[in-house]
C-alpha atoms as a PDB file:
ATOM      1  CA  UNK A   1      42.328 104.172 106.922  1.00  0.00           C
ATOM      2  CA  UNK A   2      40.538 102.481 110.200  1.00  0.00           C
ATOM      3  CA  UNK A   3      41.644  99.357 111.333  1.00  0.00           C
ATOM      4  CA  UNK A   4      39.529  97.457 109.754  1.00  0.00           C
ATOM      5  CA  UNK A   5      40.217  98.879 106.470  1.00  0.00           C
ATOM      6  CA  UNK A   6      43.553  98.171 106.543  1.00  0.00           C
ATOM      7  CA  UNK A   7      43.102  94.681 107.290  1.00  0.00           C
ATOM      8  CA  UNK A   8      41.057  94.470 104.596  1.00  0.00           C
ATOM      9  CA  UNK A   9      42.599  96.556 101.897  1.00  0.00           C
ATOM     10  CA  UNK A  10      46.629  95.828 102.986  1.00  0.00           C
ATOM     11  CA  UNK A  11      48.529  94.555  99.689  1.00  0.00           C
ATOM     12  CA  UNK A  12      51.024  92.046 101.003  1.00  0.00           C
ATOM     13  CA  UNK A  13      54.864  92.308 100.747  1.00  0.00           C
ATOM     14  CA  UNK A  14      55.023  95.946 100.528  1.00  0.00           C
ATOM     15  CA  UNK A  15      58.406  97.930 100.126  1.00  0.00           C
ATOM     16  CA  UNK A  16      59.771  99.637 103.004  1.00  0.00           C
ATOM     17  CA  UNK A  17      57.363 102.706 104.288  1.00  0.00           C
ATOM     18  CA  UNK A  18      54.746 100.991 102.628  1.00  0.00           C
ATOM     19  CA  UNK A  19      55.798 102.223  98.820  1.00  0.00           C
ATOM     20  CA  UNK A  20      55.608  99.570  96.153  1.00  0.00           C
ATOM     21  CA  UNK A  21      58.086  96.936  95.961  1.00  0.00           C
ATOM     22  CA  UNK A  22      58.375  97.022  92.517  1.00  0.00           C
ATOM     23  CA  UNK A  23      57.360  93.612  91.281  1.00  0.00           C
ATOM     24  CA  UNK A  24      56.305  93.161  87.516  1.00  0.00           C
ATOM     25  CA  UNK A  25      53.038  91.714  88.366  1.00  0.00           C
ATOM     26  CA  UNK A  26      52.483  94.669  90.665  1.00  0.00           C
ATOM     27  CA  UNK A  27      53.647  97.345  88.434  1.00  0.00           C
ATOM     28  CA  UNK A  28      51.542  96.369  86.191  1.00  0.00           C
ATOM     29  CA  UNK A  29      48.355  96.634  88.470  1.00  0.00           C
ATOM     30  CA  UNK A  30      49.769  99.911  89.647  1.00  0.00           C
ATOM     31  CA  UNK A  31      49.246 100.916  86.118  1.00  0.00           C
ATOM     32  CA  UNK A  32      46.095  99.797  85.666  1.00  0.00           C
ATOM     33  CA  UNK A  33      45.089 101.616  88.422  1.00  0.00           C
ATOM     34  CA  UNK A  34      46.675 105.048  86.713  1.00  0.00           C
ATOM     35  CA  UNK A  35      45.260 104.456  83.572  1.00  0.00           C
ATOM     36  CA  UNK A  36      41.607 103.998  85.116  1.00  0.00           C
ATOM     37  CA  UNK A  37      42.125 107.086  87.622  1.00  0.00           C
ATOM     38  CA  UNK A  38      43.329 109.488  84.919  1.00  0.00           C
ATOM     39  CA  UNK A  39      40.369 108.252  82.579  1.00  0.00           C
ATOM     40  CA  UNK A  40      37.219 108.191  84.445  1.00  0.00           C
ATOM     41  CA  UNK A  41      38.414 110.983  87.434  1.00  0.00           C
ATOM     42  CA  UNK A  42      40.508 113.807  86.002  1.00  0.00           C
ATOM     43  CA  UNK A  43      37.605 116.166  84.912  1.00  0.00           C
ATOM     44  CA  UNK A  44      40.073 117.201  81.527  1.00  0.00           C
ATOM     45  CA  UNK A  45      39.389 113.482  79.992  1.00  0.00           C
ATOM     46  CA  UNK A  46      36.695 113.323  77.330  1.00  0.00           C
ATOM     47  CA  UNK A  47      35.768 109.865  79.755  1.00  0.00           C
ATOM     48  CA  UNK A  48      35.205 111.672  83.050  1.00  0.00           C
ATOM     49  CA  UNK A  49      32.510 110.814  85.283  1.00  0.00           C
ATOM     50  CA  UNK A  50      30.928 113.445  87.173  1.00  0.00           C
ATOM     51  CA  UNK A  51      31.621 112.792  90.931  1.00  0.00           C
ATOM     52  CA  UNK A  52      34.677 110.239  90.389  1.00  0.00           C
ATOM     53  CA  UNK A  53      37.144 111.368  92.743  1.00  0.00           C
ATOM     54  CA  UNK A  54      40.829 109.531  93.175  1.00  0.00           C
ATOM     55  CA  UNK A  55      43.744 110.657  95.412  1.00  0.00           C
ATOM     56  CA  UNK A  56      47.081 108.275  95.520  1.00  0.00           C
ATOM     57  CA  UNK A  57      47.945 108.185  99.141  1.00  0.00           C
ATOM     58  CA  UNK A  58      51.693 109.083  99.666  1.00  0.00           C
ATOM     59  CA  UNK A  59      54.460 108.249 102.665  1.00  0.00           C
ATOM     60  CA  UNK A  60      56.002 110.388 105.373  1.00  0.00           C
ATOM     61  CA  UNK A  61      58.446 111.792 102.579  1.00  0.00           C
ATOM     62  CA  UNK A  62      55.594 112.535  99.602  1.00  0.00           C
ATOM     63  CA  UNK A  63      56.666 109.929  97.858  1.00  0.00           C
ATOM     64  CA  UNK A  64      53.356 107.678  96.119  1.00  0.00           C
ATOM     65  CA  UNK A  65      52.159 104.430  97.833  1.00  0.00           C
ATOM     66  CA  UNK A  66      50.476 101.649  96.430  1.00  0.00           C
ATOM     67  CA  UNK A  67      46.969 103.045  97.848  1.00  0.00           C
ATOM     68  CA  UNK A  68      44.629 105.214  96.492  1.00  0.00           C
ATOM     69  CA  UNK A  69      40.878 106.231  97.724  1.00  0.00           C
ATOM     70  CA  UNK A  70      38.175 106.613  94.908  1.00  0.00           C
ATOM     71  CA  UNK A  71      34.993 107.987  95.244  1.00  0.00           C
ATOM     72  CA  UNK A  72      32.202 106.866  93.409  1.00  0.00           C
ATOM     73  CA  UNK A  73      29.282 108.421  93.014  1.00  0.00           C
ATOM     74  CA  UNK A  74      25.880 106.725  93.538  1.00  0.00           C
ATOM     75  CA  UNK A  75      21.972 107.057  93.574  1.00  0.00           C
ATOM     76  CA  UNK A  76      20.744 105.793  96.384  1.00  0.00           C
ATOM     77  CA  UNK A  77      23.761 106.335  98.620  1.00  0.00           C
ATOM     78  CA  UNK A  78      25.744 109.744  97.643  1.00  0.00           C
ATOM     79  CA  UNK A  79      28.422 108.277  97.341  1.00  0.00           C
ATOM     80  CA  UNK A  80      30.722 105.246  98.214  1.00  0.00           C
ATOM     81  CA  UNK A  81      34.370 105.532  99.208  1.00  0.00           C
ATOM     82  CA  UNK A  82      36.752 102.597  97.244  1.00  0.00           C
ATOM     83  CA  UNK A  83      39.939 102.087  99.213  1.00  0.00           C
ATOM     84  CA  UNK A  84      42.466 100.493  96.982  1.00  0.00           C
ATOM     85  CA  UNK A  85      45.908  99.064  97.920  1.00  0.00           C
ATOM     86  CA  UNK A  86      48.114  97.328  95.272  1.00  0.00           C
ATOM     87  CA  UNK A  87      50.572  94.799  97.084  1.00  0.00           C
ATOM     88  CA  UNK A  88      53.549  93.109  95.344  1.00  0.00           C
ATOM     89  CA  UNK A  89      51.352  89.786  95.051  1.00  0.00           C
ATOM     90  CA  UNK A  90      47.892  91.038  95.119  1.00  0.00           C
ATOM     91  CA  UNK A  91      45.605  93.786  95.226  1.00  0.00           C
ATOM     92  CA  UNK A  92      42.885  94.385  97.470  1.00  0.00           C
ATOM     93  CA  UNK A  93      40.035  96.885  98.276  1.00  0.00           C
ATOM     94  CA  UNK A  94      37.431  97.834 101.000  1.00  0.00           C
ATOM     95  CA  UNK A  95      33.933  99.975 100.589  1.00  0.00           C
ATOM     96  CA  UNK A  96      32.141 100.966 103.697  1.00  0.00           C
ATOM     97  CA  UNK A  97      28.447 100.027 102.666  1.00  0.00           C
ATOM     98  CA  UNK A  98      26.402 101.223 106.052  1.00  0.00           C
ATOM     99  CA  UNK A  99      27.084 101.194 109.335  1.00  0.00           C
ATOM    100  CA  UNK A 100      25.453  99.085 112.611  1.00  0.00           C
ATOM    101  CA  UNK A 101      22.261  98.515 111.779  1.00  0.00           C
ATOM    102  CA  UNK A 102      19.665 100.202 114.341  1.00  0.00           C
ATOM    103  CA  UNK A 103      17.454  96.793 114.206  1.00  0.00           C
ATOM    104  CA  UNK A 104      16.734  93.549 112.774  1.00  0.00           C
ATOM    105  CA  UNK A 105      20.772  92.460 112.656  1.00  0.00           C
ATOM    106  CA  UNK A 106      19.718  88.789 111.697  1.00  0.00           C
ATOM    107  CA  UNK A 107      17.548  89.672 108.564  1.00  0.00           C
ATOM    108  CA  UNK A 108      20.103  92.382 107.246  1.00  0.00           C
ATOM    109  CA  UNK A 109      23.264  90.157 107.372  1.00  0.00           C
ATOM    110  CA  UNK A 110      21.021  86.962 105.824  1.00  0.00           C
ATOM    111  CA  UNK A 111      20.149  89.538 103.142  1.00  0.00           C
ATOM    112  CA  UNK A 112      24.182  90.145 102.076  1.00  0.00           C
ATOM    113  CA  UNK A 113      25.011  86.655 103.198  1.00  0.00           C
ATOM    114  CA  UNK A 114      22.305  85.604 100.291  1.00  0.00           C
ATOM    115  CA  UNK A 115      23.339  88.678  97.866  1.00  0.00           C
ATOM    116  CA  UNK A 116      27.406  87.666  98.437  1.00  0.00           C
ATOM    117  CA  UNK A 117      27.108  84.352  96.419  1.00  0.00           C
ATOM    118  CA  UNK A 118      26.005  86.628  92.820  1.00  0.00           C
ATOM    119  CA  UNK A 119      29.123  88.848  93.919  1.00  0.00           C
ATOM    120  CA  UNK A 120      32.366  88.619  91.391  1.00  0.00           C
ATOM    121  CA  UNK A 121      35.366  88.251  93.768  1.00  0.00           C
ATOM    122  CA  UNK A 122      33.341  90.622  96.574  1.00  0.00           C
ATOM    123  CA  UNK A 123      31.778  89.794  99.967  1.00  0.00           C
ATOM    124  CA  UNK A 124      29.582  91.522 102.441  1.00  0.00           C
ATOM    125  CA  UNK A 125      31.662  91.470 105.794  1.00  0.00           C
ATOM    126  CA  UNK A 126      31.324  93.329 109.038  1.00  0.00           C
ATOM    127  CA  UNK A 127      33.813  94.920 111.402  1.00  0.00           C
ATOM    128  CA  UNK A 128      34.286  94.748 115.461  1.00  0.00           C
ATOM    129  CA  UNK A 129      31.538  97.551 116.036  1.00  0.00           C
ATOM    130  CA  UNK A 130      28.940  95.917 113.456  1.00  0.00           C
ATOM    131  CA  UNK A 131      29.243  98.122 110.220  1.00  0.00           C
ATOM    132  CA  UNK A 132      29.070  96.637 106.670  1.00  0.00           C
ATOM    133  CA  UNK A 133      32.319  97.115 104.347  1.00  0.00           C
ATOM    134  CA  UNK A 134      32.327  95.006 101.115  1.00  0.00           C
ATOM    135  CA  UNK A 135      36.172  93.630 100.730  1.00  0.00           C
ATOM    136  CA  UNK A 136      37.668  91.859  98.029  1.00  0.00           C
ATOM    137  CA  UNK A 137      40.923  90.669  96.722  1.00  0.00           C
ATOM    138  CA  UNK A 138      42.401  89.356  93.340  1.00  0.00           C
ATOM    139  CA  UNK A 139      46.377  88.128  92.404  1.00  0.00           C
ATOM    140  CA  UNK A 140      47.981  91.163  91.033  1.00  0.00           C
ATOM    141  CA  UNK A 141      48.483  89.099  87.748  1.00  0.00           C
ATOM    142  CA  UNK A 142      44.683  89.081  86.741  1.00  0.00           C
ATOM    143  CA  UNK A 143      44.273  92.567  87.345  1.00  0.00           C
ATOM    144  CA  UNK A 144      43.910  94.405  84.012  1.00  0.00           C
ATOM    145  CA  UNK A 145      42.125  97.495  82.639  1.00  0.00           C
ATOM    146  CA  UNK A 146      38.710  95.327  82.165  1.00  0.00           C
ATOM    147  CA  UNK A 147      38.641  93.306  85.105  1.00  0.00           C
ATOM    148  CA  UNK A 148      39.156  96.550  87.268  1.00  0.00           C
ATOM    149  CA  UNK A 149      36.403  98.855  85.735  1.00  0.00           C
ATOM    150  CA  UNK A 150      34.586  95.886  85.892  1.00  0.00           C
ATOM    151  CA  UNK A 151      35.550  95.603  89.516  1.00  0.00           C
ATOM    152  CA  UNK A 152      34.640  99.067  90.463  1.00  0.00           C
ATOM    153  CA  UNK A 153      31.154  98.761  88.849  1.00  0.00           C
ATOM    154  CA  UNK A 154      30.570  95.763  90.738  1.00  0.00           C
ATOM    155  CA  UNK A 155      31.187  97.515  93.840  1.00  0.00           C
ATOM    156  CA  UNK A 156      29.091 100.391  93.249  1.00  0.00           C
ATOM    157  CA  UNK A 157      26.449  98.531  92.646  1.00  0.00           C
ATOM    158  CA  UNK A 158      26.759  95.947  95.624  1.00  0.00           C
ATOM    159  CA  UNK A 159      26.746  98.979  97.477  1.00  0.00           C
ATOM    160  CA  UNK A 160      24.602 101.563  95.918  1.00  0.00           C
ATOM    161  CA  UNK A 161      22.178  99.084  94.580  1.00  0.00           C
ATOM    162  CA  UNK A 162      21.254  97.725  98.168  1.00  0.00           C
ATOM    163  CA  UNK A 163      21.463 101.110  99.996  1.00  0.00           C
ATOM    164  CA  UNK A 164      17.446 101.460 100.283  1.00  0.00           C
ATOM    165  CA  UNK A 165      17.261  98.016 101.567  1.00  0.00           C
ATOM    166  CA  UNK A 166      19.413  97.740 104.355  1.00  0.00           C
ATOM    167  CA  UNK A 167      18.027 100.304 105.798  1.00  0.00           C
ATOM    168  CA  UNK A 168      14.277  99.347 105.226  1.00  0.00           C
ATOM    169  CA  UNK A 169      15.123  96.662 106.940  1.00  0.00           C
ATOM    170  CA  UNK A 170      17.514  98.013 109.345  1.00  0.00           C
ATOM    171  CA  UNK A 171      16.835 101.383 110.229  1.00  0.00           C
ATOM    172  CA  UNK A 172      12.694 101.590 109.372  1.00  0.00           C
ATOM    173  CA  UNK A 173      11.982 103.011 113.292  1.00  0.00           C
ATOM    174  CA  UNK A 174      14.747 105.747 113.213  1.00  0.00           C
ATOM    175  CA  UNK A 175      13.563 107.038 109.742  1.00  0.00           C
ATOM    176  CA  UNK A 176       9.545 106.151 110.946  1.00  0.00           C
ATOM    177  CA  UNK A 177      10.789 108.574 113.526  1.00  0.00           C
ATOM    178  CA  UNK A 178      12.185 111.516 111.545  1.00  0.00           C
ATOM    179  CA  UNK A 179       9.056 111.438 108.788  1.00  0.00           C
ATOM    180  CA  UNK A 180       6.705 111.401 112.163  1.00  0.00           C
ATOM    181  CA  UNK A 181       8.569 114.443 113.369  1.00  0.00           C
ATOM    182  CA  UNK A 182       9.265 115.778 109.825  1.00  0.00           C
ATOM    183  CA  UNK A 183       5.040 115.647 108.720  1.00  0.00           C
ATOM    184  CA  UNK A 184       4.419 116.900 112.196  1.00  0.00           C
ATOM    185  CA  UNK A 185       6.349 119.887 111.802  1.00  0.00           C
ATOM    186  CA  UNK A 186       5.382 120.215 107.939  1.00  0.00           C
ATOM    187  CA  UNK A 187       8.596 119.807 107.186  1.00  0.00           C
ATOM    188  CA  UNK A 188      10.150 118.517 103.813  1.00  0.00           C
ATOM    189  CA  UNK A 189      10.756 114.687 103.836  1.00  0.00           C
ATOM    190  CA  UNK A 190      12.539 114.449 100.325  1.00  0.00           C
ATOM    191  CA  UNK A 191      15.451 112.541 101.833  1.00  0.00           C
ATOM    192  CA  UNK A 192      12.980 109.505 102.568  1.00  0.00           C
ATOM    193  CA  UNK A 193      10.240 109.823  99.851  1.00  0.00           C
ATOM    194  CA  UNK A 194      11.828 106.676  98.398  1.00  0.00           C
ATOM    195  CA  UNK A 195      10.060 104.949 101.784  1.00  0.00           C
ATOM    196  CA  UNK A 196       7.198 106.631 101.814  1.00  0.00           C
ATOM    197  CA  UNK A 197       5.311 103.863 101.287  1.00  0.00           C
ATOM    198  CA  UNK A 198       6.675 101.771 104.584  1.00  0.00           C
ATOM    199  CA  UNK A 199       6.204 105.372 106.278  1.00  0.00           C
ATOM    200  CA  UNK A 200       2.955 107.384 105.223  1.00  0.00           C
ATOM    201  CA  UNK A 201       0.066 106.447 107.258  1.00  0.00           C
END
């Protein structure tokens, strides 16, 4: 994980080497976490969804932290990468959403700022060199099997869902740029027909 993910994603009151102190509360989300991972990302479940990824991070010795990453697949963005850490009192998680926007900082950051208060338990938030993560955190005690599917959807969609946006509104001259050199060339512009009309003539 970067720094900022694991101020972001850290569970508090870890065991030592950062495996799972063993709490009920947090055994419990650990779990939960299982049970979701093995349903929706192990390709042999009747439930698995095509492009769900999960790996459980482990310590120096191989032994199985309270972390996992999850991939989830999207449609605007290819994908979005979940990092999950369950701490003895609560559990937390981090998505990279996009990175430094090329332009127009103040109208991108009032767009999440606006977009954070619909959230469930997620903001918008940026890091030292300006990219977007979404971060969230919740008392191991509420986590169950609903609340985190529900969870995961919610961050797929607050970060697929506004993909095309941010960077309509933060990266139009870069991709005016490529379709100008792309048309030019008669090259294909498939990866930004969904802007064709901010870039067409």
């Amino acid at each position: 994980m970067t720094a900022a993910e694991n101020a972001a994603a850290r569970g508090d009151d870890d065991g030592p080497g950062g495996r799972p102190a063993g709490s009920p509360g947090q055994q419990a989300a650990l779990d939960v976490v299982d049970r979701w991972v093995a349903l929706h990302a192990d390709p042999a479940s009747p439930e698995h969804v095509e492009g769900v990824e999960a790996e459980r991070l482990a310590d120096d010795d191989g032994r199985p932290t309270g972390a996992w990453v999850i991939t989830l697949p999207g449609e605007r963005k290819l994908k979005t990468v979940v990092s999950v850490r369950v701490g003895e009192k609560s559990l937390g998680l981090i998505a990279f959403v996009v990175r430094n926007p090329d332009e127009n900082h103040a109208a991108v950051y009032r767009m999440l700022l606006r977009r954070t208060l619909d959230l469930p338990g997620l903001a918008y938030a940026i890091d030292d060199s300006g990219d977007v993560y979404l971060t969230g955190r919740t008392p191991v005690r509420g986590v169950t099997d609903t609340w985190f599917d529900e969870a995961m959807g919610a961050v797929l969609q607050a970060s697929d869902g506004i993909f095309n946006e941010v960077l309509a509104k933060g990266f139009l001259t870069a991709m005016q740029t490529e379709w100008d050199w792309r048309t030019s060339r008669g090259e294909s512009t498939r990866n930004l027909e969904a802007f064709r009309h901010l870039l067409a003539d």
